[in-house]
Protein backbone atom coordinates (compact mmCIF):
# COMPACT_ATOMS: atom_id res chain seq x y z
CA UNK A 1 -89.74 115.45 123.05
CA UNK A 2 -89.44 113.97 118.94
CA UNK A 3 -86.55 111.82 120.12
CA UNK A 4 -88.13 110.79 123.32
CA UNK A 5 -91.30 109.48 121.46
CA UNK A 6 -88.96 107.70 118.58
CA UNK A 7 -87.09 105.72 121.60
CA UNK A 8 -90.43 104.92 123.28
CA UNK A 9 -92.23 103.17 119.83
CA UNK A 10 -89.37 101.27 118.52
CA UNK A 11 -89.26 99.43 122.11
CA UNK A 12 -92.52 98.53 121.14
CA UNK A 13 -92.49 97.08 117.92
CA UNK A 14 -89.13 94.63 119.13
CA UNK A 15 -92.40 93.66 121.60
CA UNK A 16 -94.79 93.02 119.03
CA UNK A 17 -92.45 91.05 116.70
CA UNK A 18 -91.16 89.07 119.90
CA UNK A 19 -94.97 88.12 120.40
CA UNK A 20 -95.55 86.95 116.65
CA UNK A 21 -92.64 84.61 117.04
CA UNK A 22 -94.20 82.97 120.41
CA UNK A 23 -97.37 82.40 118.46
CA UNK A 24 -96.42 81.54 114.90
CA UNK A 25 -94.17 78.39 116.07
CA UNK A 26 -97.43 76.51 117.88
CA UNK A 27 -99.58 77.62 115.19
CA UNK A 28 -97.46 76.01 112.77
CA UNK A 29 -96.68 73.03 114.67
CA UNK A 30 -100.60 72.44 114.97
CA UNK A 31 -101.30 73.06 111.30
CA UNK A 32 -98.55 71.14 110.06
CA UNK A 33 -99.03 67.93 112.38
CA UNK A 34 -102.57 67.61 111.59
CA UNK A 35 -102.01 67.92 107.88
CA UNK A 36 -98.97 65.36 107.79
CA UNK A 37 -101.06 62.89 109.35
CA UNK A 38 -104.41 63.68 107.21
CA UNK A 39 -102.09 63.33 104.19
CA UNK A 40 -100.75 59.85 105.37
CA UNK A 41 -103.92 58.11 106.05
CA UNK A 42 -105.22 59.39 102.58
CA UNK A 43 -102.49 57.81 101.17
CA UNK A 44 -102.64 54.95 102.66
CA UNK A 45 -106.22 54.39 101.76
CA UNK A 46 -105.19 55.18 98.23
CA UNK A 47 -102.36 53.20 97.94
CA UNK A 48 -104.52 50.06 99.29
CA UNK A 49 -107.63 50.99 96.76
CA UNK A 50 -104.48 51.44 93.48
CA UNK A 51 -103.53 47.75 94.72
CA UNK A 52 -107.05 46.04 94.75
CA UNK A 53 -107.25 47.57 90.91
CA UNK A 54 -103.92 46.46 90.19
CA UNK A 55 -104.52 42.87 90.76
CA UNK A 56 -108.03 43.08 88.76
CA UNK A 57 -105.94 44.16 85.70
CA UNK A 58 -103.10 41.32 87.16
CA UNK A 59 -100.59 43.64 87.58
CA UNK A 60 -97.93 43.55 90.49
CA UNK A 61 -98.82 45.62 93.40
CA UNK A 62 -96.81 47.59 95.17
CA UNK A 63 -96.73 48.88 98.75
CA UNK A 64 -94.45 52.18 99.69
CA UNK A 65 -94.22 53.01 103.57
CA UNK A 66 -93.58 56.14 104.81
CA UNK A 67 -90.36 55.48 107.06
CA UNK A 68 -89.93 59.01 108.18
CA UNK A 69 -91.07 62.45 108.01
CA UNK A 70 -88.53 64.61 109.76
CA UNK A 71 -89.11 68.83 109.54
CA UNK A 72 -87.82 71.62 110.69
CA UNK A 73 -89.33 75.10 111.07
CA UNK A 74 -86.87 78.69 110.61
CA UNK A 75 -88.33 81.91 112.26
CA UNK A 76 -86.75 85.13 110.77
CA UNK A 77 -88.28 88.49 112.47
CA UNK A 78 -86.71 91.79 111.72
CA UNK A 79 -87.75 95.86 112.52
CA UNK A 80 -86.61 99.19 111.18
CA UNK A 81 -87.97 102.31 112.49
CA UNK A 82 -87.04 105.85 109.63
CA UNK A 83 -87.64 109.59 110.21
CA UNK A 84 -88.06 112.25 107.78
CA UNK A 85 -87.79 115.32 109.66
CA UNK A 86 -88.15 118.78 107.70
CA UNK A 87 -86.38 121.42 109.06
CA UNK A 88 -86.40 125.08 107.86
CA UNK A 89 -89.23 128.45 107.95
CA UNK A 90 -90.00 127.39 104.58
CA UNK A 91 -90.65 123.90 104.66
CA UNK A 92 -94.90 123.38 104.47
CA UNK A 93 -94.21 119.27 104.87
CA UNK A 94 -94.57 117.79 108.34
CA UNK A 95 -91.76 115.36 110.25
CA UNK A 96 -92.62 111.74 109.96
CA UNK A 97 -91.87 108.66 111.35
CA UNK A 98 -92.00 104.91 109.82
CA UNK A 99 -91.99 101.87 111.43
CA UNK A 100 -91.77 98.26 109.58
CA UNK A 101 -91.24 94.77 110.71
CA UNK A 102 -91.61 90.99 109.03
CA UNK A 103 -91.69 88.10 110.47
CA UNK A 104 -91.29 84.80 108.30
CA UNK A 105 -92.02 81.14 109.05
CA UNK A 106 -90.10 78.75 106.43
CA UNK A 107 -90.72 74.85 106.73
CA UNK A 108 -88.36 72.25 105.55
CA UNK A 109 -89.65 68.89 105.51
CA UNK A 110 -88.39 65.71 104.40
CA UNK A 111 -89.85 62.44 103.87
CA UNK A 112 -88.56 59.36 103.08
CA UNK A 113 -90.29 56.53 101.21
CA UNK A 114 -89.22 52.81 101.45
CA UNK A 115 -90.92 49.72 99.69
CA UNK A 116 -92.12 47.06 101.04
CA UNK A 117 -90.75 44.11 99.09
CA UNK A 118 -88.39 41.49 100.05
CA UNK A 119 -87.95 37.90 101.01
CA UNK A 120 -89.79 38.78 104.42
CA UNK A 121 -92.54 41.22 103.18
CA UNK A 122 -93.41 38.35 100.25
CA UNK A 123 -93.20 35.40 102.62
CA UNK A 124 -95.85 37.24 105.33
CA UNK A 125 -97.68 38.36 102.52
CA UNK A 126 -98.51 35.04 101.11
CA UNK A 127 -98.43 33.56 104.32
CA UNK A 128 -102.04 32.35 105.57
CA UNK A 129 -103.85 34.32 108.59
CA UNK A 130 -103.46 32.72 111.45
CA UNK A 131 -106.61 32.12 113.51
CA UNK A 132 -105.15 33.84 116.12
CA UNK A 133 -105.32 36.94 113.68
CA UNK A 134 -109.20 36.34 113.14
CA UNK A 135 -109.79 36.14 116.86
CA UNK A 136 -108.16 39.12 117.67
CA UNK A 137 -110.21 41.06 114.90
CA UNK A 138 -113.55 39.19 115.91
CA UNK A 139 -112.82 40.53 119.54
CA UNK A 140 -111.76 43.93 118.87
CA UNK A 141 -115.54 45.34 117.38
CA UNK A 142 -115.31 43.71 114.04
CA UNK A 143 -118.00 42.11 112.38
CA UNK A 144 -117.29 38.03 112.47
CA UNK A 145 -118.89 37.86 108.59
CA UNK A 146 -116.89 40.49 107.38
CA UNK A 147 -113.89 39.18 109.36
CA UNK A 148 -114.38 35.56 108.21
CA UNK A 149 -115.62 36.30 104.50
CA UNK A 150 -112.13 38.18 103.91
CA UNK A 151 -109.94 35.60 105.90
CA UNK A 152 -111.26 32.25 105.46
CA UNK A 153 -112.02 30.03 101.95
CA UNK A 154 -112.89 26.74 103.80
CA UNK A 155 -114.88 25.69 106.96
CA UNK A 156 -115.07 22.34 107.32
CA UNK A 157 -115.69 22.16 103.64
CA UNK A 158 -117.75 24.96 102.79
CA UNK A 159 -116.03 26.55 100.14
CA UNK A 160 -115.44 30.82 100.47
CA UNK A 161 -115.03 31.01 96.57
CA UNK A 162 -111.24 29.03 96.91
CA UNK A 163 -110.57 29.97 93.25
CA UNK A 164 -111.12 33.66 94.42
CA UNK A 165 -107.94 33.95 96.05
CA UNK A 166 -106.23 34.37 92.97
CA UNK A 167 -106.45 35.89 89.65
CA UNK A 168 -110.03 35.96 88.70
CA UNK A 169 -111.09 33.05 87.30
CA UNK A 170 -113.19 31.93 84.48
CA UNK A 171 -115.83 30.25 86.17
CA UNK A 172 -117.98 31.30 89.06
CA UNK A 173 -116.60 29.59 92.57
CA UNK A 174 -119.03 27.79 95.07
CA UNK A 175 -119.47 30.65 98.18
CA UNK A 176 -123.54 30.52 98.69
CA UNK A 177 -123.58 27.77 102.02
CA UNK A 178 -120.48 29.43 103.53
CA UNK A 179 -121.54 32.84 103.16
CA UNK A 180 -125.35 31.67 104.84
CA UNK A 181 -123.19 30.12 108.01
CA UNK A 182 -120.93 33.39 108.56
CA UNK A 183 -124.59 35.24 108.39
CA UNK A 184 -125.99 32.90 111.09
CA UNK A 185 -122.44 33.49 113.21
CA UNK A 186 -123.47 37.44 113.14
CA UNK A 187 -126.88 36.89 114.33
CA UNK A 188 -125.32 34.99 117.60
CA UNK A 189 -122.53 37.33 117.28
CA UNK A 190 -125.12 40.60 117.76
CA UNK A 191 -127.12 38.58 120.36
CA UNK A 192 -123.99 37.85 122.55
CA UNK A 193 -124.44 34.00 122.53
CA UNK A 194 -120.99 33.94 120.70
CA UNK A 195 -117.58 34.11 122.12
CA UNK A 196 -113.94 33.26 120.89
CA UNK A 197 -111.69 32.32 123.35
CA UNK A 198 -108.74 30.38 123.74
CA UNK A 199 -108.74 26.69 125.71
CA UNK A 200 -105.66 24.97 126.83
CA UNK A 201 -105.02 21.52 125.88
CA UNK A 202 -102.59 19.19 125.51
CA UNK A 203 -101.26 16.80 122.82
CA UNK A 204 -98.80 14.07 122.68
CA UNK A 205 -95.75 14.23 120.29
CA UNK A 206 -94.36 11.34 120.27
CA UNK A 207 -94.81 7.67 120.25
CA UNK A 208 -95.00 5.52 123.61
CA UNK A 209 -91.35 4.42 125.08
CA UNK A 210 -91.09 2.13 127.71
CA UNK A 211 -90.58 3.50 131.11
CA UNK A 212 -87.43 1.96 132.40
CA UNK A 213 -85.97 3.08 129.54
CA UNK A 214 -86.72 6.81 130.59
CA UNK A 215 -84.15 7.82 133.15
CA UNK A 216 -84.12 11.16 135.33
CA UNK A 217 -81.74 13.06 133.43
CA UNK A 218 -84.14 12.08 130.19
CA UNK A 219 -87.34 13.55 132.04
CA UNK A 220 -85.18 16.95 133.43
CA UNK A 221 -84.33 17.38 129.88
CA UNK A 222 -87.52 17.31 128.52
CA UNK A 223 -89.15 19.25 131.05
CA UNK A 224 -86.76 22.15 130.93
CA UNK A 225 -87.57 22.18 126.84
CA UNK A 226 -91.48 22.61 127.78
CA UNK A 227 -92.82 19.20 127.14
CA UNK A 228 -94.45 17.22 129.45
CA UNK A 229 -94.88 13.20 130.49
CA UNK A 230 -98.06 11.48 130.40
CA UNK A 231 -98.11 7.84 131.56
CA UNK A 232 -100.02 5.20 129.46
CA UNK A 233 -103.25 3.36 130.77
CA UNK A 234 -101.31 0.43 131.21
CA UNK A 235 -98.55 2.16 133.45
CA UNK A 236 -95.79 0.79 131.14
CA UNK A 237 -94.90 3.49 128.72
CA UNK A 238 -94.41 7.36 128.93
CA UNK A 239 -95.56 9.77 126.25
CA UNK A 240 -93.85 13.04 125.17
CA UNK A 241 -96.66 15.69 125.58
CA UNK A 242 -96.34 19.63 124.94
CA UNK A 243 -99.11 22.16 126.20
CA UNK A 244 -100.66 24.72 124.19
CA UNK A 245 -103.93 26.96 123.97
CA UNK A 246 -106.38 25.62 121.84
CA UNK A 247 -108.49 28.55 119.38
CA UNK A 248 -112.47 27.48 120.13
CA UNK A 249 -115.86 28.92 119.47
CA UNK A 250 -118.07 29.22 122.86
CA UNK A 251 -121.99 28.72 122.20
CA UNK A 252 -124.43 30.71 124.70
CA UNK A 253 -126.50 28.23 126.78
CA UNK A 254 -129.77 30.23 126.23
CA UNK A 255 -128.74 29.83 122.15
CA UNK A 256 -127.93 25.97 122.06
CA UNK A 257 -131.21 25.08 120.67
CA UNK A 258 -131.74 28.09 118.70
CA UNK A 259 -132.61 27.55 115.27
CA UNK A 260 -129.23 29.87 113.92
CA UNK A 261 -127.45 26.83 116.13
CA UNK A 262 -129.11 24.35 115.26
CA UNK A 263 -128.76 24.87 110.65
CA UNK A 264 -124.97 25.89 111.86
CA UNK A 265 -124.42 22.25 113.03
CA UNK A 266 -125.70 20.74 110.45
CA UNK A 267 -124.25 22.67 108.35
CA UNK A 268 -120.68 22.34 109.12
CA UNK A 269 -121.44 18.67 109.70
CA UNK A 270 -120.61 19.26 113.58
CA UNK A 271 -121.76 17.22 116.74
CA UNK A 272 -124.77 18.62 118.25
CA UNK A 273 -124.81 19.94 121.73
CA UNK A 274 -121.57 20.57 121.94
CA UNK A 275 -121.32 24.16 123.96
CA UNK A 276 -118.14 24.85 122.22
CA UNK A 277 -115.86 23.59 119.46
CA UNK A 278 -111.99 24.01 118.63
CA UNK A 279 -111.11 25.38 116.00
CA UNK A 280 -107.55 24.13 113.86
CA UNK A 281 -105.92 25.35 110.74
CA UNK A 282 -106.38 23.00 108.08
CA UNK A 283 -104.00 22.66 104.81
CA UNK A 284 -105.08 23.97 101.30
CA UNK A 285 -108.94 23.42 100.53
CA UNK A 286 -108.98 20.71 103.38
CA UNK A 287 -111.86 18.68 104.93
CA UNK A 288 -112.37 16.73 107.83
CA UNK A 289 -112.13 13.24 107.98
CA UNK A 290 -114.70 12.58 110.37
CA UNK A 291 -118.19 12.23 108.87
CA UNK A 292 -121.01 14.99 108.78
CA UNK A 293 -122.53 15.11 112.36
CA UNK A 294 -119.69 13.61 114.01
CA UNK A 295 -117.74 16.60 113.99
CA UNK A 296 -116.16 17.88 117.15
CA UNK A 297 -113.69 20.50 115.54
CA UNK A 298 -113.97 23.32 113.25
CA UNK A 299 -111.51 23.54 110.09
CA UNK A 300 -110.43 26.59 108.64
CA UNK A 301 -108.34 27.17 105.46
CA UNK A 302 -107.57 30.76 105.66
CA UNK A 303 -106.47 32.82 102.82
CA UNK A 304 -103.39 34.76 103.08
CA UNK A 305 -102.96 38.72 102.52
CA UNK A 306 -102.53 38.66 99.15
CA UNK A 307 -105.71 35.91 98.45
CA UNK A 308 -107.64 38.67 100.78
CA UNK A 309 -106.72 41.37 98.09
CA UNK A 310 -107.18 39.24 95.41
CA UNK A 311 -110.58 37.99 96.75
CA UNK A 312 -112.15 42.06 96.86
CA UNK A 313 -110.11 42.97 93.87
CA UNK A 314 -113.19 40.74 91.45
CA UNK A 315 -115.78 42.84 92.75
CA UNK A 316 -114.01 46.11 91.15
CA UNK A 317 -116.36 48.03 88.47
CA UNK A 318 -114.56 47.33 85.64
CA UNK A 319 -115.09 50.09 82.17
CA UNK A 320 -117.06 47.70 79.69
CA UNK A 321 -114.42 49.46 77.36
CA UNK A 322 -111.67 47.37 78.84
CA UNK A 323 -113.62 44.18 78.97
CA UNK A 324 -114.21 44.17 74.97
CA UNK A 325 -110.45 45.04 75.15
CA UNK A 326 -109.57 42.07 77.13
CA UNK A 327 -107.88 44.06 79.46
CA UNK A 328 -109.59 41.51 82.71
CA UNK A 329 -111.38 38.30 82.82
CA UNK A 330 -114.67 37.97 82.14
CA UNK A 331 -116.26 35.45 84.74
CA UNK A 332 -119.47 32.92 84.31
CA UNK A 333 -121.91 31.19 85.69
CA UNK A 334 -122.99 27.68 85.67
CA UNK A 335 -125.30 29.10 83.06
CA UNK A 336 -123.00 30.23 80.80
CA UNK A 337 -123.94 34.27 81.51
CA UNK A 338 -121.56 36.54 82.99
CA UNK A 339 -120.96 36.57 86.78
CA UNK A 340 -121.29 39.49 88.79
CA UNK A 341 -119.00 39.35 91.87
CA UNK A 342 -121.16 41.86 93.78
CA UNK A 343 -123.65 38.55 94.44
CA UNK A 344 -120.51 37.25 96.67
CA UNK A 345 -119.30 40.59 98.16
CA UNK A 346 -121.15 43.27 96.94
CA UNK A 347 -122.31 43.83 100.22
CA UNK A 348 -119.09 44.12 101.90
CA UNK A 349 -116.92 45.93 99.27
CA UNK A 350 -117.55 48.11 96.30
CA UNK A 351 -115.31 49.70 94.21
CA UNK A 352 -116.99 51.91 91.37
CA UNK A 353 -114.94 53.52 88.08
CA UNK A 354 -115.84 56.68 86.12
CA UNK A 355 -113.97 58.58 83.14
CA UNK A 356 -114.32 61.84 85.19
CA UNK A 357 -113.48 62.74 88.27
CA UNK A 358 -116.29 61.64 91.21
CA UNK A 359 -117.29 64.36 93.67
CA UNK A 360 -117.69 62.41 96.33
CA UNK A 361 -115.16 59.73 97.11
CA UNK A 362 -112.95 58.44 100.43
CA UNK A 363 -110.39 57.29 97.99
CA UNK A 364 -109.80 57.73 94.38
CA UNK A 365 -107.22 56.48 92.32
CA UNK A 366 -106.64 57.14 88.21
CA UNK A 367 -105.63 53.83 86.48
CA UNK A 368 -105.83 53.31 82.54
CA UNK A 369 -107.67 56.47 81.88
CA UNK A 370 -110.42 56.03 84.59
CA UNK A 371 -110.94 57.18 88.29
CA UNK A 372 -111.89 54.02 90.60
CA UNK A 373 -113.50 55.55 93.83
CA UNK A 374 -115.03 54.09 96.88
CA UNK A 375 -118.07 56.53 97.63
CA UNK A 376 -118.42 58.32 100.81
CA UNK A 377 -121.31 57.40 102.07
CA UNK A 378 -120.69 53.54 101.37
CA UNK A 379 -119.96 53.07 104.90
CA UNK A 380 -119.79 48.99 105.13
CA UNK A 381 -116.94 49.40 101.47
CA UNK A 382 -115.20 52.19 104.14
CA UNK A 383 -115.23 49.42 106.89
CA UNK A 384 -113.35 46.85 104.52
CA UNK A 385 -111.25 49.00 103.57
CA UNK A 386 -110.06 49.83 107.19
CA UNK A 387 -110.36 46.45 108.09
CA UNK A 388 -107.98 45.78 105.23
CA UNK A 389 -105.43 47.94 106.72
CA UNK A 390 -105.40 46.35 110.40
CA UNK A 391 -104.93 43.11 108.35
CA UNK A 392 -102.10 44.55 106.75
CA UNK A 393 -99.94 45.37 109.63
CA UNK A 394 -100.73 42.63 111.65
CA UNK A 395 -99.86 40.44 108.50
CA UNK A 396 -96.93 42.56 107.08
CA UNK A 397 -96.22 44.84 110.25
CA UNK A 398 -92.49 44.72 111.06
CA UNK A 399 -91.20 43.25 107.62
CA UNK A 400 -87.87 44.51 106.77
CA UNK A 401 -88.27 47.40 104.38
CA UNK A 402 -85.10 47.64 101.54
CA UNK A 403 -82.84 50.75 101.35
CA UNK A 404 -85.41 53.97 100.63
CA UNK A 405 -85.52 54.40 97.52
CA UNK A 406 -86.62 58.00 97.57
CA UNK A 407 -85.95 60.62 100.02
CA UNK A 408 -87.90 63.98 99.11
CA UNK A 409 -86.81 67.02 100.38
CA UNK A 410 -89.96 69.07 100.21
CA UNK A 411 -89.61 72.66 99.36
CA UNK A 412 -86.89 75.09 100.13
């Protein structure tokens, strides 16, 4: 009956280990997903908040992207069942019978870490945001100040602090009239009378050519290349065209004689009554040529990635320890006292620093003895920040990363 009952419970332990092994490995997979990907988007924040302070102290930043995280899980189970059994008239101890198992669950990841640098990662970096880029945020739930205040430093003049899209410079830049007409864009924005939107329209490229001169195999040609042929007034002379879609700004018809409307037009020097104006990309700190009121197009200047980093970086809380040190710039105003950048931005972004460690932060970073944190509940400096990161891999998504430089093989 002893040997029947030994049989019987070691069946049941192989059960019971055999069931440990079907739940530890989903378990595991559910902890350890979650974790990875809490741990990544930390980082990320982090590395994004270490740049900003970088390039207030005018130090190179540096981006590394996670290329890979690759792990593997090893489930060891194992049983032993031992009897003491006491035989003898004499013997006063009873039989006994032990029973152990273990089961073990070992992960091995390994991640590998590759920077961003390069020819192509520089050349999108300092490349200038499309408009397509601010339409696509503007339409996807952003805010159009935010989006424009971090993308744009001209509008058909109206300075965004230009000078801000570099190191930070000695003298306070011109922002106050831009920053009022991005303010009047949200009101339509919240009120639905604004829309961006794409137009098609059609340009010529090249100079009139006599028609006779323009033979069949001439027009096939430029037709399978995507142009087109537009005939002059005078029915003499063909014109190269080519067809595009044309970025514009759409005006409600209820708000066309609002007042927001109305101090818009005049001013970005635009033509009044116009239900909707194109916008073009203009060259470095460009203005229109036509004259104030006559204005049937909207220029932008936009700042590239790095001018966007550049341009929150000023608004950092810099330790008045470094500033006697000269470790940053010290901007001024007009009057001679010393600028504070949260007048431009302060609203959008903040960045705070402390010599101990804050309790409460979304991101921290230590840099030159200090912690530089953006608080928890700041919830428009959290929106910025995100913000910052769509910009970043629309801007920078895809560049060709160099050979990783470090593989880690975590644990094991």
């Amino acid at each position: 009956m002893s040997a029947a009952r030994n049989v019987t419970f070691g069946i049941s332990a192989a059960a019971i280990v055999a069931l440990g092994g079907c739940v530890l490995g989903p378990t595991a997979l559910q902890v350890s997903r979650v974790r990875y990907n809490e741990v990544i988007q930390q980082t990320r924040k982090e590395q994004m908040l270490l740049n900003l302070v970088r390039l207030q102290y005018r130090e190179e930043p540096l981006f590394l992207d996670v290329g890979s995280v690759a792990t593997q899980f090893t489930f060891a189970e194992s049983a032993g069942l031992g009897a003491d059994i006491n035989e003898g008239p004499t013997s006063f101890n009873p039989d006994s019978l032990g029973l152990n198992f273990d089961v073990g669950l070992e992960e091995k990841p390994t991640i590998t870490l590759a920077p961003l640098q390069g020819r192509d990662f520089v050349t999108r970096l300092l490349a200038p945001v499309q408009p397509e880029v601010i339409l696509l945020m503007s339409r996807t739930g952003w805010r159009v100040d935010r989006v424009l205040r971090l993308t744009v430093q001209s509008m058909n003049g109206l300075e965004n602090a230009a000078s801000a899209s570099g190191p930070t410079p000695a003298e306070a830049p011109p922002f106050q009239e831009f920053v009022r007409v991005t303010r009047l864009l949200r009101e339509l924005q919240k009120q639905g009378m604004l829309e961006f939107g794409f137009e098609p329209s059609t340009s010529d490229v090249s100079t009139p050519v006599a028609a006779e001169k323009v033979g069949l195999p001439d027009m096939a040609d430029a037709l399978s290349k995507g142009y087109g042929l537009r005939q002059t007034e005078d029915g003499r002379n063909l014109v190269l065209t080519k067809s595009s879609k044309s970025l514009v700004w759409r005006i409600g018809p209820s708000a066309a004689d609002s007042p927001e409307v109305k101090e818009i037009v005049t001013l970005l020097g635009l033509k009044p009554g116009q239900r909707s104006y194109k916008v073009i990309l203009g060259v470095a700190n460009g203005k229109p040529t036509e004259a104030a009121g006559q204005r049937g197009e909207i220029m932008l200047t936009t700042r590239s990635l790095l001018g966007t980093l550049f341009y929150l970086s000023h608004v950092i809380d810099v330790p008045p320890e470094h500033r006697r040190k000269g470790y940053v710039t010290t901007t001024v105003g007009e009057d001679g006292s010393e600028f504070a950048w949260t007048e431009m931005v302060g609203d959008l972004f903040r960045v705070h620093s402390s010599p101990t460690k804050p309790p409460n932060a979304a991101a921290q970073v230590r840099f030159w003895g200090y912690w530089y944190y953006i608080d928890n509940a700041d919830l428009s400096s959290k929106s910025t920040l995100a913000l910052l990161g769509q910009l970043l891999a629309l801007q920078a998504g895809g560049a060709e990363t160099v050979t990783p430089v470090l593989t880690l093989p975590v644990g094991g």
